[in-house]
Every structure is written in C-alpha cells, then in structure tokens.
C-alpha atoms as a PDB file:
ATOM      1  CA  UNK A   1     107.134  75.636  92.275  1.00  0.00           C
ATOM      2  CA  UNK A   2     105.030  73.549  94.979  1.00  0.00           C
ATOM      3  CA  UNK A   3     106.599  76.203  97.250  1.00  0.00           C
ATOM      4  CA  UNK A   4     105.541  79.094  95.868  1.00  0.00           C
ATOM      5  CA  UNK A   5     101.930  77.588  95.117  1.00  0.00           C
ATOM      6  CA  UNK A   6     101.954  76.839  99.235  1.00  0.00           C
ATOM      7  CA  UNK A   7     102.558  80.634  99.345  1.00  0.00           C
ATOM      8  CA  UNK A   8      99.940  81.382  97.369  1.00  0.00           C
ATOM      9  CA  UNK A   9      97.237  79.637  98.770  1.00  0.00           C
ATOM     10  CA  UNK A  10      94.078  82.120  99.531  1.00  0.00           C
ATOM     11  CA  UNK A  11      90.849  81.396 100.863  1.00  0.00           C
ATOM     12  CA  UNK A  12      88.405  84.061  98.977  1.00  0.00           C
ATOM     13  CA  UNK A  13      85.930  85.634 101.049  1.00  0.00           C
ATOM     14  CA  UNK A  14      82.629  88.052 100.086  1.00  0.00           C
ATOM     15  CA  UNK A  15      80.947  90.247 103.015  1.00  0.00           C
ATOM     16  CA  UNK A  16      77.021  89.413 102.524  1.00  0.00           C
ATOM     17  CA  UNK A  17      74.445  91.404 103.150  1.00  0.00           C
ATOM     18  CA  UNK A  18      74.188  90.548 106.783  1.00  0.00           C
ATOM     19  CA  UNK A  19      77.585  91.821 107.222  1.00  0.00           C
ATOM     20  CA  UNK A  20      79.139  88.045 107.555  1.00  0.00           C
ATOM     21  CA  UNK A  21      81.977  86.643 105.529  1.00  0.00           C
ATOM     22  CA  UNK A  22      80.957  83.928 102.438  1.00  0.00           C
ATOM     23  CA  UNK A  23      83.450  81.432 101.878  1.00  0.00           C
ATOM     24  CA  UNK A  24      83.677  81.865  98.282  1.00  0.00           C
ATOM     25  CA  UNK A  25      86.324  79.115  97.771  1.00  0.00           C
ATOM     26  CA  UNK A  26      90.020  77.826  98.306  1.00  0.00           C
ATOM     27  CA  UNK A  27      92.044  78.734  94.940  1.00  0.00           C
ATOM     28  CA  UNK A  28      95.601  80.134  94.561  1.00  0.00           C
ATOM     29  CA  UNK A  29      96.184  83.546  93.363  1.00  0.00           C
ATOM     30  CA  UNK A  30      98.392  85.252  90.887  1.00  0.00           C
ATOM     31  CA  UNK A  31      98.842  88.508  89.935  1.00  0.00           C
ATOM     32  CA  UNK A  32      98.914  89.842  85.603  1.00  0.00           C
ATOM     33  CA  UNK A  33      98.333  91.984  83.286  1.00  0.00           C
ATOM     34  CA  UNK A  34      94.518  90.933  81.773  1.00  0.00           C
ATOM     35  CA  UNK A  35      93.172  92.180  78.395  1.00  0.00           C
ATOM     36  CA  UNK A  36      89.458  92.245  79.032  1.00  0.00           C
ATOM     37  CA  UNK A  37      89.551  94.121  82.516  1.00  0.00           C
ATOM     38  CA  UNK A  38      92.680  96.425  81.083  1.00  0.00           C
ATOM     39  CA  UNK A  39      95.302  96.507  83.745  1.00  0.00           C
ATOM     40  CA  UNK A  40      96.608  94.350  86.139  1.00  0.00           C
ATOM     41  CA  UNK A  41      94.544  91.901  88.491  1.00  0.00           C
ATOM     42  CA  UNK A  42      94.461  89.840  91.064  1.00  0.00           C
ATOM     43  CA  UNK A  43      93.448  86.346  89.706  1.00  0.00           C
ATOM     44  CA  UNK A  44      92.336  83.493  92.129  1.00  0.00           C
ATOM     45  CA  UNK A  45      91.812  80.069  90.343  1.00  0.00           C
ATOM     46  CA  UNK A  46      90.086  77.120  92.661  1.00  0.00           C
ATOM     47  CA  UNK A  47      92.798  74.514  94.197  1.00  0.00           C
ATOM     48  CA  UNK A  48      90.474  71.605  92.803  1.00  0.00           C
ATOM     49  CA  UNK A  49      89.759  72.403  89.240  1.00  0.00           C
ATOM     50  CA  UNK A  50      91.605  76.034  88.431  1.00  0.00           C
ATOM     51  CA  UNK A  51      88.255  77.594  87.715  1.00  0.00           C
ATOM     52  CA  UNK A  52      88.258  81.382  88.337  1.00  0.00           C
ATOM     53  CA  UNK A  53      86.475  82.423  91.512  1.00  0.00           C
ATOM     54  CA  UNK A  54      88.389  85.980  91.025  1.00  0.00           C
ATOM     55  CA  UNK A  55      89.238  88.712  88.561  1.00  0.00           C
ATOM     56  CA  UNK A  56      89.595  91.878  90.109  1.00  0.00           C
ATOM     57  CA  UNK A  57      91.364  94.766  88.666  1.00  0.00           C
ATOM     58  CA  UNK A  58      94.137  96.627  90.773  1.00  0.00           C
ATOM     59  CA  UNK A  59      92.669 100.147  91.082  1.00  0.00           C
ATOM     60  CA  UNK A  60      94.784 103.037  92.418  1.00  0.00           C
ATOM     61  CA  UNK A  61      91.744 104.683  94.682  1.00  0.00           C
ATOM     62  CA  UNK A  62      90.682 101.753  95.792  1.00  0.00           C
ATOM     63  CA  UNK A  63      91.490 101.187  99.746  1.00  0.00           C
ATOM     64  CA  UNK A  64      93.327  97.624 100.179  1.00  0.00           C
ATOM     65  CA  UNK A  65      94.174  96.828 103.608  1.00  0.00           C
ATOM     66  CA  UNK A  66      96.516  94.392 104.547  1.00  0.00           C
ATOM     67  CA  UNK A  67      95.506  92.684 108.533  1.00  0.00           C
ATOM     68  CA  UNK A  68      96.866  90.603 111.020  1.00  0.00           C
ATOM     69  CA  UNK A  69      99.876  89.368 108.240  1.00  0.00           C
ATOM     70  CA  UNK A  70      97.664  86.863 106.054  1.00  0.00           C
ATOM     71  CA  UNK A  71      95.482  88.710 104.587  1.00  0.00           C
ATOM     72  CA  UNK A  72      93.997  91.564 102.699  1.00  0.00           C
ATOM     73  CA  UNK A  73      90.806  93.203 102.316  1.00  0.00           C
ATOM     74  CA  UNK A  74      89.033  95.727  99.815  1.00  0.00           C
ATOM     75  CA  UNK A  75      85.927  97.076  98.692  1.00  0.00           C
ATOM     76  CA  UNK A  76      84.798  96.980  94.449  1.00  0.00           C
ATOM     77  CA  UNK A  77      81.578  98.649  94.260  1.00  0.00           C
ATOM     78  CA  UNK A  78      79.420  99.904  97.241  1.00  0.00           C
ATOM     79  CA  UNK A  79      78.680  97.138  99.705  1.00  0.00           C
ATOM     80  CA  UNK A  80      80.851  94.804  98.018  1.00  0.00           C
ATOM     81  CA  UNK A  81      84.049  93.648 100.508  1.00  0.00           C
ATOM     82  CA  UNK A  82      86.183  90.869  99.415  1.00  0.00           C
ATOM     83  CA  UNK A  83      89.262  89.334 101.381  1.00  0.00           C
ATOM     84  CA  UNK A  84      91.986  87.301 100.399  1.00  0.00           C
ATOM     85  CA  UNK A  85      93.118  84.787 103.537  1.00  0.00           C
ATOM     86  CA  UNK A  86      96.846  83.697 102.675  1.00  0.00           C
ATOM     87  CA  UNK A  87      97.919  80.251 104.370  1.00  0.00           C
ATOM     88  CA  UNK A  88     101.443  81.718 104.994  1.00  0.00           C
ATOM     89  CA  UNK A  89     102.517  85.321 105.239  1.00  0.00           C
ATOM     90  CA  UNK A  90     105.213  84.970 102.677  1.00  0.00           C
ATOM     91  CA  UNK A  91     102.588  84.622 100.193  1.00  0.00           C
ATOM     92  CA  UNK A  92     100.327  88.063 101.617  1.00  0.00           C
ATOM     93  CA  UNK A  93     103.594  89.887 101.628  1.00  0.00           C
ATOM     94  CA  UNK A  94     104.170  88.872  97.653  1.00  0.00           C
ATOM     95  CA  UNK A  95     100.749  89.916  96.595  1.00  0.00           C
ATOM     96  CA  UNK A  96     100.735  92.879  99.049  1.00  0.00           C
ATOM     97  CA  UNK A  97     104.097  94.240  97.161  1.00  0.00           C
ATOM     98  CA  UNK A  98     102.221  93.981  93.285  1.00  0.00           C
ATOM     99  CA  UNK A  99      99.256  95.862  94.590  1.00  0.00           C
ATOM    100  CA  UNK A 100     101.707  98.414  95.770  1.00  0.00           C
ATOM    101  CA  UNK A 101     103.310  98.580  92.958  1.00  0.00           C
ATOM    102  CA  UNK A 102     100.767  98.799  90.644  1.00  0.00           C
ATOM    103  CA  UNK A 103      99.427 101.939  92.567  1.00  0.00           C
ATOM    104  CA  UNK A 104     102.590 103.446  92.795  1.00  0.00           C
ATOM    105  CA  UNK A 105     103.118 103.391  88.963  1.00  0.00           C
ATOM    106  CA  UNK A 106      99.562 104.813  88.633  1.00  0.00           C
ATOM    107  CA  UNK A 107     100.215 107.687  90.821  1.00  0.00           C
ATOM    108  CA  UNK A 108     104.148 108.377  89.477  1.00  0.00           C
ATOM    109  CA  UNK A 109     101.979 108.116  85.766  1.00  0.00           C
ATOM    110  CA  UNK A 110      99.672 110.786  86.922  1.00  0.00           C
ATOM    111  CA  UNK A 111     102.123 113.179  88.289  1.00  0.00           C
ATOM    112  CA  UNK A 112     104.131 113.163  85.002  1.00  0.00           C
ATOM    113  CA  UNK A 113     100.995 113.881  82.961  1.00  0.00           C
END
C-alpha cells in the first residue's frame, strides 16, 4: 500500500495568468467513478490532511498530454492548464492508462450509438 501511495504522489500545478505554473499543492491522486461530476475523475487529496485540491472529470475531447515520463498536462475551460507532476513514472504510467481508458470507452460508446 505505502508503495503504491509512493507511486501516486503528484504535485498539482495551475498555469496563472502570467503564463507561470502555481504550486497548488502535494496530494496523491486516484482515479473513480464520482456522482456529483458524473463520470470518472481524477481525484488529488493533499499528503498532509487528505483535503481535495482536485476533482476533475475525464473528458473524451479534452487534450491530455503526457511529458518527459512524470507527468501530464490538460486544459478545463479556456485559459485554465493544470498538470499533474508524478514522483515516479510508475505512478504517471498508472494514471496515464485510466485516462486512456476512459476515452477509449467513450469513443467505442459513441460508435455503437
């Protein structure tokens, strides 16, 4: 379990408005299904108290990047970049795989419509 929490160990970024990266916090980050936001979501709880400094739903047409093997970027909104900075690669790769998933079973939904 500590193991997999090492894995999972994300610093949470926001581009501001002068186009430089906010350190929003040091949390770990999960991946589930969640009710309010209706679909699955990245989740990132802080390392110190588990208070959520992210909920952000998984969207099919939205453009994730995954960069230099730790870490993953996206847009929600206009002007509105986040990134997710993985202490080990093991854990980017995990996360990396749900978000693919999750778009692939969007767009294999929307062809058999």
């Amino acid at each position: 379990m500590a193991e997999k929490m090492a894995r999972r160990r994300v610093k949470l970024y926001a581009l501001n408005q002068d186009r430089q990266w906010d350190d929003r916090g040091t949390g770990h980050v999960t991946s589930a299904y969640v009710d309010r936001l209706k679909g699955m979501s990245l989740l990132v709880r802080a390392e110190t108290d588990g208070t959520p400094l992210l909920e952000s739903k998984i969207h099919a047409d939205t453009a994730y990047q995954k960069q230099q093997g730790t870490l993953i970027v996206w847009s929600e909104g206009e002007n509105f970049d986040l990134a997710l900075s993985f202490q080990e690669k093991a854990g980017c790769d995990e996360i990396w795989e749900k978000i693919c998933q999750v778009i692939r079973l969007f767009i294999c939904n929307e062809f058999m419509m």
